[in-house]
C-alpha atoms as a PDB file:
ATOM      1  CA  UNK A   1      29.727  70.045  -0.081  1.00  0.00           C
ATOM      2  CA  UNK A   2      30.856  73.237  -1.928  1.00  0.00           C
ATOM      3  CA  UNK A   3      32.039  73.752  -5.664  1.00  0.00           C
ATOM      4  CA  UNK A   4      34.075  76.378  -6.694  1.00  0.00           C
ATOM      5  CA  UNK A   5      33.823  77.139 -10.534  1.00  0.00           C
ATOM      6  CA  UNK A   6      36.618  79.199 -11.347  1.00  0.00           C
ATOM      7  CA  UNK A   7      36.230  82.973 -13.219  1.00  0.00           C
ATOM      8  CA  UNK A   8      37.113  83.286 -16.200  1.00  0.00           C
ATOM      9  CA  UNK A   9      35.536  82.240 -18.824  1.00  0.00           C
ATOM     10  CA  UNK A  10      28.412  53.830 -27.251  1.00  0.00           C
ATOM     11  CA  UNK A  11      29.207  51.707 -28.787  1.00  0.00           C
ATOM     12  CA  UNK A  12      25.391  51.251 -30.461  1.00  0.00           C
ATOM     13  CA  UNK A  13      23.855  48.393 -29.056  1.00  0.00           C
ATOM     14  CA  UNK A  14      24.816  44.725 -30.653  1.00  0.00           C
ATOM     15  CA  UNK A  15      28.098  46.014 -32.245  1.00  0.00           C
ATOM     16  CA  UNK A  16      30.822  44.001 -30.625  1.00  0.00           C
ATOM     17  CA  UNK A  17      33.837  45.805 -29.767  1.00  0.00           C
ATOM     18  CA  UNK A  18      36.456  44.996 -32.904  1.00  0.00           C
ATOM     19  CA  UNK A  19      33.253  46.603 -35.222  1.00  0.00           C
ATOM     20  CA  UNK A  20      33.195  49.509 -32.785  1.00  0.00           C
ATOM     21  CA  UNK A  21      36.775  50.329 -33.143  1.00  0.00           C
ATOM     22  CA  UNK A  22      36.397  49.783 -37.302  1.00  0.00           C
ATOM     23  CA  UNK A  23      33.592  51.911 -37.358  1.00  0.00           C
ATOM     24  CA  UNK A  24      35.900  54.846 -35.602  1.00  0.00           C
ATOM     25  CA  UNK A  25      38.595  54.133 -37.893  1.00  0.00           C
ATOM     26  CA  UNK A  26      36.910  54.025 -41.065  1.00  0.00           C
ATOM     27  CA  UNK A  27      34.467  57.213 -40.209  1.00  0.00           C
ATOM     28  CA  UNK A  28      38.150  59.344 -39.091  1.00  0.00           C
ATOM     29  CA  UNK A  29      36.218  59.989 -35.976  1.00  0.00           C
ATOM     30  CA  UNK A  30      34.166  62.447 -37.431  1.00  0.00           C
ATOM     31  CA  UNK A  31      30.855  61.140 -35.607  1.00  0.00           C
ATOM     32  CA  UNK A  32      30.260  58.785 -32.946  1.00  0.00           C
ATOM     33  CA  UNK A  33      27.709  58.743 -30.879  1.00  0.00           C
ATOM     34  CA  UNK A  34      28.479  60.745 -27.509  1.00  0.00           C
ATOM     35  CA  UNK A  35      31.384  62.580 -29.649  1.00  0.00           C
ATOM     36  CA  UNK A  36      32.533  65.116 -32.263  1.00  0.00           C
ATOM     37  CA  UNK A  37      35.329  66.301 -33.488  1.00  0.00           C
ATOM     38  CA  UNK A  38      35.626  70.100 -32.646  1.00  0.00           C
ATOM     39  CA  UNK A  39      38.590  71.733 -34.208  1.00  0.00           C
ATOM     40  CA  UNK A  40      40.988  68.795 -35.555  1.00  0.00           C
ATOM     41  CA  UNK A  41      40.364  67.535 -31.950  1.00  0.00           C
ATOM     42  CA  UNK A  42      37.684  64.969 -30.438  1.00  0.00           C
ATOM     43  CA  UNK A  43      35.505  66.080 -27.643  1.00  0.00           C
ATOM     44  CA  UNK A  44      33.340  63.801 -25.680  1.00  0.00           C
ATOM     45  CA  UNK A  45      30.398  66.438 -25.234  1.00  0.00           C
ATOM     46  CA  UNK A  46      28.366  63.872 -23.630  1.00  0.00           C
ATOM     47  CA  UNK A  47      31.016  62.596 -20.822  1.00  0.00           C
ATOM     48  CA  UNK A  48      32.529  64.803 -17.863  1.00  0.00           C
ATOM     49  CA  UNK A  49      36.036  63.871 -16.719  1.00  0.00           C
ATOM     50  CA  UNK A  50      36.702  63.435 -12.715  1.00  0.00           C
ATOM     51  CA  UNK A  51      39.974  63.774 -11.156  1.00  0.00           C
ATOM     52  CA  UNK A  52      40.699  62.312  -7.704  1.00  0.00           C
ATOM     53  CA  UNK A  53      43.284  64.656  -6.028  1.00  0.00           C
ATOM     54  CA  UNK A  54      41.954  64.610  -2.384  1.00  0.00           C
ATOM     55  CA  UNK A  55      42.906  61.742  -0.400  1.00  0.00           C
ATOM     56  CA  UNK A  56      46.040  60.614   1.811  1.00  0.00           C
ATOM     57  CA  UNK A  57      49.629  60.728   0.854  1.00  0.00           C
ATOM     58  CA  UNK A  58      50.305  57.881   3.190  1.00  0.00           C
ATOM     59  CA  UNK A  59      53.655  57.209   1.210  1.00  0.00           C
ATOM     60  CA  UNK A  60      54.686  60.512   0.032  1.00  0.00           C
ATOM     61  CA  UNK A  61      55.518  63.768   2.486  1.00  0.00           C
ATOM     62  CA  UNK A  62      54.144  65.695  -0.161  1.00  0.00           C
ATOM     63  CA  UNK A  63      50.874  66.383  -2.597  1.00  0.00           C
ATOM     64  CA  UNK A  64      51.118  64.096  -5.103  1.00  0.00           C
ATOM     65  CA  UNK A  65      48.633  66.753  -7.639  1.00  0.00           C
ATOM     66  CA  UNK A  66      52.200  68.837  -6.635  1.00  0.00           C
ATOM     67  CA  UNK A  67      54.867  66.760  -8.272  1.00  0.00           C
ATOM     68  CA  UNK A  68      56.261  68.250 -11.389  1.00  0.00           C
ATOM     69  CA  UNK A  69      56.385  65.163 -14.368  1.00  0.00           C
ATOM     70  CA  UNK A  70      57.336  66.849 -17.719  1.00  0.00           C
ATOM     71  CA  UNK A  71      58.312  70.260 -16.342  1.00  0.00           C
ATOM     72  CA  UNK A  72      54.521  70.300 -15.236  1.00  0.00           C
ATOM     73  CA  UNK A  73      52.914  70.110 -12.417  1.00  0.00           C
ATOM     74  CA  UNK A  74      50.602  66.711 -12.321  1.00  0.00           C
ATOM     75  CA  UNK A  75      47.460  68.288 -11.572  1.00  0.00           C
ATOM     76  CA  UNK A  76      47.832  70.831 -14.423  1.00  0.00           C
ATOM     77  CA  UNK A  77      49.652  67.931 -16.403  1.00  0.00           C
ATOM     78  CA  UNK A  78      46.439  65.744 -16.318  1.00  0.00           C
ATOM     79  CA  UNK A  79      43.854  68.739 -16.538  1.00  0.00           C
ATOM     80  CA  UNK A  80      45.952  69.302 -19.839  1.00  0.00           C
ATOM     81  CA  UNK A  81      45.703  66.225 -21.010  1.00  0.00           C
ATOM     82  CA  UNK A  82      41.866  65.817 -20.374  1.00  0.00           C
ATOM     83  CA  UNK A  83      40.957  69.298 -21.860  1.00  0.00           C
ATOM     84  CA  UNK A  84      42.020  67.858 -25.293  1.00  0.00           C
ATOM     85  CA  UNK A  85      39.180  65.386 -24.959  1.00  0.00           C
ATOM     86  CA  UNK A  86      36.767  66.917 -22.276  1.00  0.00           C
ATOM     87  CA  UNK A  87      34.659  69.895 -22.216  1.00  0.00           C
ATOM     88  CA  UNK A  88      33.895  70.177 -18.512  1.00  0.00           C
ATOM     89  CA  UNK A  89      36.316  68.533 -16.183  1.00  0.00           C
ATOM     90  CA  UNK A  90      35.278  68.307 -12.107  1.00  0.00           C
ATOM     91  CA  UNK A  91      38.198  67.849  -9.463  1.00  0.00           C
ATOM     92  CA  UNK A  92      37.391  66.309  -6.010  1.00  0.00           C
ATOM     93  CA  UNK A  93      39.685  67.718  -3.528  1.00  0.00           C
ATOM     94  CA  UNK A  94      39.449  67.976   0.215  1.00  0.00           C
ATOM     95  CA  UNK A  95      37.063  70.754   1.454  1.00  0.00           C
ATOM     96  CA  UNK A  96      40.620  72.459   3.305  1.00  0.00           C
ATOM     97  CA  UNK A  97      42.211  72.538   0.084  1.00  0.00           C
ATOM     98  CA  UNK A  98      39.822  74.280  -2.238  1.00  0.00           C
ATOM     99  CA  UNK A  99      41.489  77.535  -1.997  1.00  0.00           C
ATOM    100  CA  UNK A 100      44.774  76.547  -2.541  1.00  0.00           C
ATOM    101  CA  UNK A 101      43.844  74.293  -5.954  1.00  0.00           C
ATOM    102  CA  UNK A 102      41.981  76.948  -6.670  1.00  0.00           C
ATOM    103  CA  UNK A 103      44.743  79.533  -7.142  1.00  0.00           C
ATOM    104  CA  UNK A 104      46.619  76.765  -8.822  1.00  0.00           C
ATOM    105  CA  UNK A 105      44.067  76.038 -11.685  1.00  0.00           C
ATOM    106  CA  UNK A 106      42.646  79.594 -11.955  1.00  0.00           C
ATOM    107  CA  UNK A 107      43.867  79.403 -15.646  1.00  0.00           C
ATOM    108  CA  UNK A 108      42.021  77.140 -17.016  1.00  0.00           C
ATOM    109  CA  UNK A 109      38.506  79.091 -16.796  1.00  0.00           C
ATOM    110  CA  UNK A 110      34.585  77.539 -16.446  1.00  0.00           C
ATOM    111  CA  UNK A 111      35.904  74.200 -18.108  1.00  0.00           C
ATOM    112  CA  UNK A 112      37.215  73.302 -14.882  1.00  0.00           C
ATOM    113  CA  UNK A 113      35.185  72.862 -11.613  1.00  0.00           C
ATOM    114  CA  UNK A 114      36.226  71.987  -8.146  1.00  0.00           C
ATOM    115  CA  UNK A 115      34.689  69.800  -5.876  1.00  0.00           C
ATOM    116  CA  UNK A 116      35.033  68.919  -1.607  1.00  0.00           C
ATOM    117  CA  UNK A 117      34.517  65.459  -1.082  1.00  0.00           C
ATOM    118  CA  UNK A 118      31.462  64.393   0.870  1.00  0.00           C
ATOM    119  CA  UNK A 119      32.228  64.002   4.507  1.00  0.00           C
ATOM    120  CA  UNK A 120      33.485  60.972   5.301  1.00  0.00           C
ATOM    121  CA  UNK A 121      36.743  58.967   4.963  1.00  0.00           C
ATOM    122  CA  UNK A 122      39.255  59.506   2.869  1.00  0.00           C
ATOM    123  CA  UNK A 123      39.356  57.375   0.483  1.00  0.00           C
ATOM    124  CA  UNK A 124      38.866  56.457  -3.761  1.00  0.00           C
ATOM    125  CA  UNK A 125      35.803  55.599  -3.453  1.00  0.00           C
ATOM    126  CA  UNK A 126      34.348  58.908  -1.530  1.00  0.00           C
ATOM    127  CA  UNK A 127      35.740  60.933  -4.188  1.00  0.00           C
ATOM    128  CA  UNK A 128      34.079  58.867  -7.005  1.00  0.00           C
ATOM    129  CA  UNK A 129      30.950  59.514  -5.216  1.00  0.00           C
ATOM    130  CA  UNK A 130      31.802  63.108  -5.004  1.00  0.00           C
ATOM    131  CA  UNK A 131      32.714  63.662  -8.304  1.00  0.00           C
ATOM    132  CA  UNK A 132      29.195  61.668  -9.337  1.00  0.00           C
ATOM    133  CA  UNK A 133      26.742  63.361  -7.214  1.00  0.00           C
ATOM    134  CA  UNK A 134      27.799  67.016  -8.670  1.00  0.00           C
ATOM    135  CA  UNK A 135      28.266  66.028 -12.167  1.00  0.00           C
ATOM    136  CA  UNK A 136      25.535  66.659 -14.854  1.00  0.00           C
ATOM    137  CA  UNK A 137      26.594  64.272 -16.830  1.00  0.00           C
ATOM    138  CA  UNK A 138      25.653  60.112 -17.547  1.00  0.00           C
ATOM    139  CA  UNK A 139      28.589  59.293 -18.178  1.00  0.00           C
ATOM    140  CA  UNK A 140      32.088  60.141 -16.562  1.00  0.00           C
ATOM    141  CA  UNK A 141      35.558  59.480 -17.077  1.00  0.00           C
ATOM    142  CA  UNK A 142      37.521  58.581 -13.471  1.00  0.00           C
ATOM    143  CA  UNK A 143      40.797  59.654 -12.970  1.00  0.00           C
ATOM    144  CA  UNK A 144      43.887  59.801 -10.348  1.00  0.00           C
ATOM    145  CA  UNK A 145      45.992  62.831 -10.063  1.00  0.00           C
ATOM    146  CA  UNK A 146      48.804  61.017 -10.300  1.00  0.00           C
ATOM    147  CA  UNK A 147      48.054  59.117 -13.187  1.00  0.00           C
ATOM    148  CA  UNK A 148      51.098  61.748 -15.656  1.00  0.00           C
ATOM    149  CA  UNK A 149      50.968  58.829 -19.078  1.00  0.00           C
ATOM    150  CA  UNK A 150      47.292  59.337 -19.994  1.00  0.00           C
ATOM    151  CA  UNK A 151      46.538  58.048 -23.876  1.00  0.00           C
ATOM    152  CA  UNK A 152      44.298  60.065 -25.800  1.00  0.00           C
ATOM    153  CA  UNK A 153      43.246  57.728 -28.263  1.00  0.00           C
ATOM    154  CA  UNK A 154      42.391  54.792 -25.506  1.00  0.00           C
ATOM    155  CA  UNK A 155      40.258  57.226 -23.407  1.00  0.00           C
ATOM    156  CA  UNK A 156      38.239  58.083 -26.667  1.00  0.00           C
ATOM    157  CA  UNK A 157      37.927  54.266 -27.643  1.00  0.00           C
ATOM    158  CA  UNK A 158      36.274  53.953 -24.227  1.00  0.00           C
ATOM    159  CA  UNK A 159      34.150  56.341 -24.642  1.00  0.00           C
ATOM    160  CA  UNK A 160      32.474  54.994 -27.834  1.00  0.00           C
ATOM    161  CA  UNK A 161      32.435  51.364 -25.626  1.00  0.00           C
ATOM    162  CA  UNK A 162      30.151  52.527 -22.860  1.00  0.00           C
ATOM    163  CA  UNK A 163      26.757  52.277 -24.006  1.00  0.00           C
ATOM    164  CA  UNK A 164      23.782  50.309 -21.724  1.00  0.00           C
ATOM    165  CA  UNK A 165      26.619  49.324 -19.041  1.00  0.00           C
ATOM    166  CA  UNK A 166      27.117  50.919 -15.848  1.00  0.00           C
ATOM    167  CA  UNK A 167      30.928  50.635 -15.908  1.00  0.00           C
ATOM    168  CA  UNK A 168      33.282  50.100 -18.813  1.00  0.00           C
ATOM    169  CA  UNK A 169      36.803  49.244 -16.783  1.00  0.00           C
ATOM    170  CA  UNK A 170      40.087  48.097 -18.045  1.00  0.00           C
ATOM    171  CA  UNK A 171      41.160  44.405 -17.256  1.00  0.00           C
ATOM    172  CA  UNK A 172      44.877  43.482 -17.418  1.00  0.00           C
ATOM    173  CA  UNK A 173      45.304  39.934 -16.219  1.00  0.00           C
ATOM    174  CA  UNK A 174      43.641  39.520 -13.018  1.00  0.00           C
ATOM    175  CA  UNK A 175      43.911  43.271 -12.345  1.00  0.00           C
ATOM    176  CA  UNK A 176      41.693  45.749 -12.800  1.00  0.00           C
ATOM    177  CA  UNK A 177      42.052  49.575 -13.103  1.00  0.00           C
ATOM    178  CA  UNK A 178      39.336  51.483 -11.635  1.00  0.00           C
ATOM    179  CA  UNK A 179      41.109  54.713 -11.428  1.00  0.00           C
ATOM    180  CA  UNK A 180      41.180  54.526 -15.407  1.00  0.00           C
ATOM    181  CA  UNK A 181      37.293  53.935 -16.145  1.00  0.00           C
ATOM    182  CA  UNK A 182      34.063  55.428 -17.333  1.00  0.00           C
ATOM    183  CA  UNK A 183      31.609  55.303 -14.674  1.00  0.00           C
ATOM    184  CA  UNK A 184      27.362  55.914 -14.771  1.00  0.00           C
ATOM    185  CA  UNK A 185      25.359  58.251 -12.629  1.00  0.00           C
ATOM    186  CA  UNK A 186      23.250  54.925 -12.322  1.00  0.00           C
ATOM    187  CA  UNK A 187      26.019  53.502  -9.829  1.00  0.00           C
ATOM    188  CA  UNK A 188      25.703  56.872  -7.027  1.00  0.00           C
ATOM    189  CA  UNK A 189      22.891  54.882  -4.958  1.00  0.00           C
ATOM    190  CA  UNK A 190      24.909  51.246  -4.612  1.00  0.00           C
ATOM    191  CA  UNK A 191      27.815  53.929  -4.406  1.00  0.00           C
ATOM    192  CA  UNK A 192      25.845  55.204  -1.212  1.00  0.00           C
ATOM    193  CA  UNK A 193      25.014  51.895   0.155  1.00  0.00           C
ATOM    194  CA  UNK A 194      28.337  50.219   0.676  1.00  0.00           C
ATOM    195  CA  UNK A 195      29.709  53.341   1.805  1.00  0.00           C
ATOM    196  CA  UNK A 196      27.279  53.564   4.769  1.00  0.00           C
ATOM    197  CA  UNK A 197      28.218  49.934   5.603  1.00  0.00           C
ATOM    198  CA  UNK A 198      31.962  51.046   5.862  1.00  0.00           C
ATOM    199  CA  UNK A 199      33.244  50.153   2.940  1.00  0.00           C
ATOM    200  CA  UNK A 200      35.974  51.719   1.257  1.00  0.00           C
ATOM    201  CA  UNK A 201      36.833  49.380  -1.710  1.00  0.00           C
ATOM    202  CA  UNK A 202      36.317  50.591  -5.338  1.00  0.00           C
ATOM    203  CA  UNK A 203      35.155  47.290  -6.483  1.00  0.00           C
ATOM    204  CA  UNK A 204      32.676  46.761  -3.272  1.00  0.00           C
ATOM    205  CA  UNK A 205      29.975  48.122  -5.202  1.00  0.00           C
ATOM    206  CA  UNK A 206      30.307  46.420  -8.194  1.00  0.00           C
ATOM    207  CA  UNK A 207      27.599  43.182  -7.452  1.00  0.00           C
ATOM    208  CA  UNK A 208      25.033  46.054  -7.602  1.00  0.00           C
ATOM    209  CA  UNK A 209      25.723  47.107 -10.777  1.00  0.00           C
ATOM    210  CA  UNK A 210      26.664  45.855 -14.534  1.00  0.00           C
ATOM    211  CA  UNK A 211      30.204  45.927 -15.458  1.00  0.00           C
ATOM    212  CA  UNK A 212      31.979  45.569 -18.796  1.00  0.00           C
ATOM    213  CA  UNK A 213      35.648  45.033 -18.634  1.00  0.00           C
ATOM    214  CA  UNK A 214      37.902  46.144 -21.816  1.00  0.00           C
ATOM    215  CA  UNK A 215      41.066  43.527 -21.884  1.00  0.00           C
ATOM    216  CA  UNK A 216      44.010  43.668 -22.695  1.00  0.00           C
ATOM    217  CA  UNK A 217      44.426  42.779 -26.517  1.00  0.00           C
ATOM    218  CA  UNK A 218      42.049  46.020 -26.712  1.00  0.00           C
ATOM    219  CA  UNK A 219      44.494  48.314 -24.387  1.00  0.00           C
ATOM    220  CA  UNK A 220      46.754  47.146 -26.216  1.00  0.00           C
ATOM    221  CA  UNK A 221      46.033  48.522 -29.656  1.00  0.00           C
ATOM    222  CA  UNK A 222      45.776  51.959 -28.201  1.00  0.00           C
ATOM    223  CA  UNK A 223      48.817  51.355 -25.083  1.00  0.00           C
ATOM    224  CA  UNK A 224      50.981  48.206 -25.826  1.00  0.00           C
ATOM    225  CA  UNK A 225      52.793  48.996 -22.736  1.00  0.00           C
ATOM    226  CA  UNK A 226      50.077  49.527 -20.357  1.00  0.00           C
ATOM    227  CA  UNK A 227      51.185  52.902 -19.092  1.00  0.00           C
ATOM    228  CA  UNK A 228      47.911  54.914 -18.798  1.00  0.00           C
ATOM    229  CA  UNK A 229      48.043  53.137 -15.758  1.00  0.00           C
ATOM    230  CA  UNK A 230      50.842  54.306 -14.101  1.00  0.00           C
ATOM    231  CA  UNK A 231      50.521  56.054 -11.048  1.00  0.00           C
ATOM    232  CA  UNK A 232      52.835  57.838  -8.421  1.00  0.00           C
ATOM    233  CA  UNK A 233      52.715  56.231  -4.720  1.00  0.00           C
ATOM    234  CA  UNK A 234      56.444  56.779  -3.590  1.00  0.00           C
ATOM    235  CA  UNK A 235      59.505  58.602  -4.658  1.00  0.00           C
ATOM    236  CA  UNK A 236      60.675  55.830  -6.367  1.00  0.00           C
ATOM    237  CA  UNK A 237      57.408  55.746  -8.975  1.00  0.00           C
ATOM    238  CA  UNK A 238      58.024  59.653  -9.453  1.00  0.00           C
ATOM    239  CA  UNK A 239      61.707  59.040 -10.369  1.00  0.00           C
ATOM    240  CA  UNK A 240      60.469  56.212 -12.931  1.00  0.00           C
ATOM    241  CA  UNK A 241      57.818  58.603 -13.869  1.00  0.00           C
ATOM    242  CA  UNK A 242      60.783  61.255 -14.698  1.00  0.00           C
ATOM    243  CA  UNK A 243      62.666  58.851 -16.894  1.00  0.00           C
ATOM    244  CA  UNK A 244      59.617  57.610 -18.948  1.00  0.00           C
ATOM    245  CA  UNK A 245      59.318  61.343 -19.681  1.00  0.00           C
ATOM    246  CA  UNK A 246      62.786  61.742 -20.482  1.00  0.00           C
ATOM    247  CA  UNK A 247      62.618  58.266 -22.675  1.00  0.00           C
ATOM    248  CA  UNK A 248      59.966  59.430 -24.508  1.00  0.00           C
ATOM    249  CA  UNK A 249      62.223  62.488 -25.764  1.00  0.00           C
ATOM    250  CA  UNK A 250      60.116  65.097 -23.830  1.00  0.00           C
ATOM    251  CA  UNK A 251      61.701  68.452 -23.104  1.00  0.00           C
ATOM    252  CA  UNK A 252      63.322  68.469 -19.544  1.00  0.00           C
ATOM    253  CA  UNK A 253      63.527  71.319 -17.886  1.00  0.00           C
ATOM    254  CA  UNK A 254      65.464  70.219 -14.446  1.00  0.00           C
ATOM    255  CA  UNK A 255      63.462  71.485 -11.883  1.00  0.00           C
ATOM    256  CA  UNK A 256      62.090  67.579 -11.282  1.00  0.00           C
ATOM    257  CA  UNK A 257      65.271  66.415  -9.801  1.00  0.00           C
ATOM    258  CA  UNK A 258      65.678  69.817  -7.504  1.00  0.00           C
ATOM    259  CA  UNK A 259      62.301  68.304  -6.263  1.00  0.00           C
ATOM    260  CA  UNK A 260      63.025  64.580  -5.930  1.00  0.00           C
ATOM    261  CA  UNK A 261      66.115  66.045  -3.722  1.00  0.00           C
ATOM    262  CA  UNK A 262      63.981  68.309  -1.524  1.00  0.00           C
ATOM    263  CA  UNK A 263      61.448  65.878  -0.697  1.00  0.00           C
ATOM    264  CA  UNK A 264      63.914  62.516  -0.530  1.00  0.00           C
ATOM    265  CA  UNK A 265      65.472  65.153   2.238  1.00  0.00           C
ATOM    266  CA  UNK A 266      62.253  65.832   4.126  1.00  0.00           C
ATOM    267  CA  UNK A 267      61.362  61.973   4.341  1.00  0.00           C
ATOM    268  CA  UNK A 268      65.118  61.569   6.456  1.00  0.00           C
END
């Protein structure tokens, strides 16, 4: 495994979660513990961010960390977004595609790390483990790379959940969203056990470990519609993806539909 860093420079146990988010509210966010607010902005000093962008585009002839949301491409979209909370983000990419993310995210200085995936196959799971092994941190932040609606504010709520727990992972209905969660270092050796038995499952690991789940009346003060969890799988989720944008009166800049053309054309 290799990482590139690029040149350039709890909730307190007891407290139930509705006192947790009170406590935030009424204190402006000034302190919690694992956070601070560094220029008018939080930062979860204690917590690393990982973003999944390795993996198979088994439904898209094209990187998915490629397609532009926003007039942004959705790697650099979500390292954006992150930044504004995180200090140090890691990426987990494929070993044969270091150089090339590399050159893409050059930008954004030390605060951003790359990271090849352990050897094995390619799936959500191997990353996680990736992204766990190399990080210095207890706690980190999961996240796909073509995830474009991320919600400050619920990300931050999170992070003041996760205290004793091993996983703090949303619950909507009977569906959970472990590519939206806040992960321990504690999980990397039940991590390593199901994967040498073959599995490839985010959840197979769970048994081994203690997991909290946040539901949905607490997404919901932070996302009432649930879209931190949208992700891109096929052309059709990108275009959807373009006209949330657009609905949410973000600046268009056109160069999305050139794209959705191009690649519609290369999947003919």
């Amino acid at each position: 495994m290799q990482i590139i860093i690029f040149p350039g420079e709890s909730r307190p146990s007891g407290m139930c979660w509705l006192w947790t988010l009170l406590e935030g509210l009424l204190r402006g966010n000034r302190y919690i513990k694992g956070c601070r607010r560094d220029s008018g902005e939080m930062r979860m000093t204690d917590f690393v961010a990982i973003v999944l962008a390795g993996g198979e585009n088994l439904r898209l002839p094209h990187l998915k960390s490629e397609l532009l949301v926003g007039g942004e491409i959705l790697i650099r979209r979500i390292t954006l977004s992150l930044l504004s909370l995180f200090k140090d983000i890691l990426i987990v990419v494929d070993e044969d595609k270091l150089d090339y993310l590399e050159k893409l995210m050059y930008s954004f200085g030390r605060s951003v790390k790359l990271v090849s995936d352990v050897v094995g196959p390619k799936c959500p799971l191997r990353g996680l483990y990736s992204g766990l092994l190399y990080s210095p941190a207890k706690f980190n932040f999961l996240v796909g790379c073509d995830m474009p609606f991320l919600q400050r504010e619920l990300i931050s709520y999170m992070a003041r959940r996760i205290s004793r727990t091993d996983i703090l992972i949303p619950r909507t209905g009977k569906f959970l969203e472990p590519l939206h969660a806040f992960y321990s270092s504690r999980c990397l050796h039940s991590i390593e056990k199901v994967l040498g038995k073959g599995e490839k499952k985010m959840v197979s690991f769970f048994p081994y470990v203690e997991v909290e789940y946040l539901e949905r009346e607490e997404i919901a003060i932070f996302d009432s519609q649930g879209i931190s969890f949208f992700n891109i799988n096929t052309i059709d989720d990108w275009k959807k993806a373009i006209e949330i944008e657009k609905k949410r009166g973000k600046q268009q800049y056109g160069r999305e539909y050139s794209q959705v053309a191009n690649i519609t054309e290369l999947q003919r």
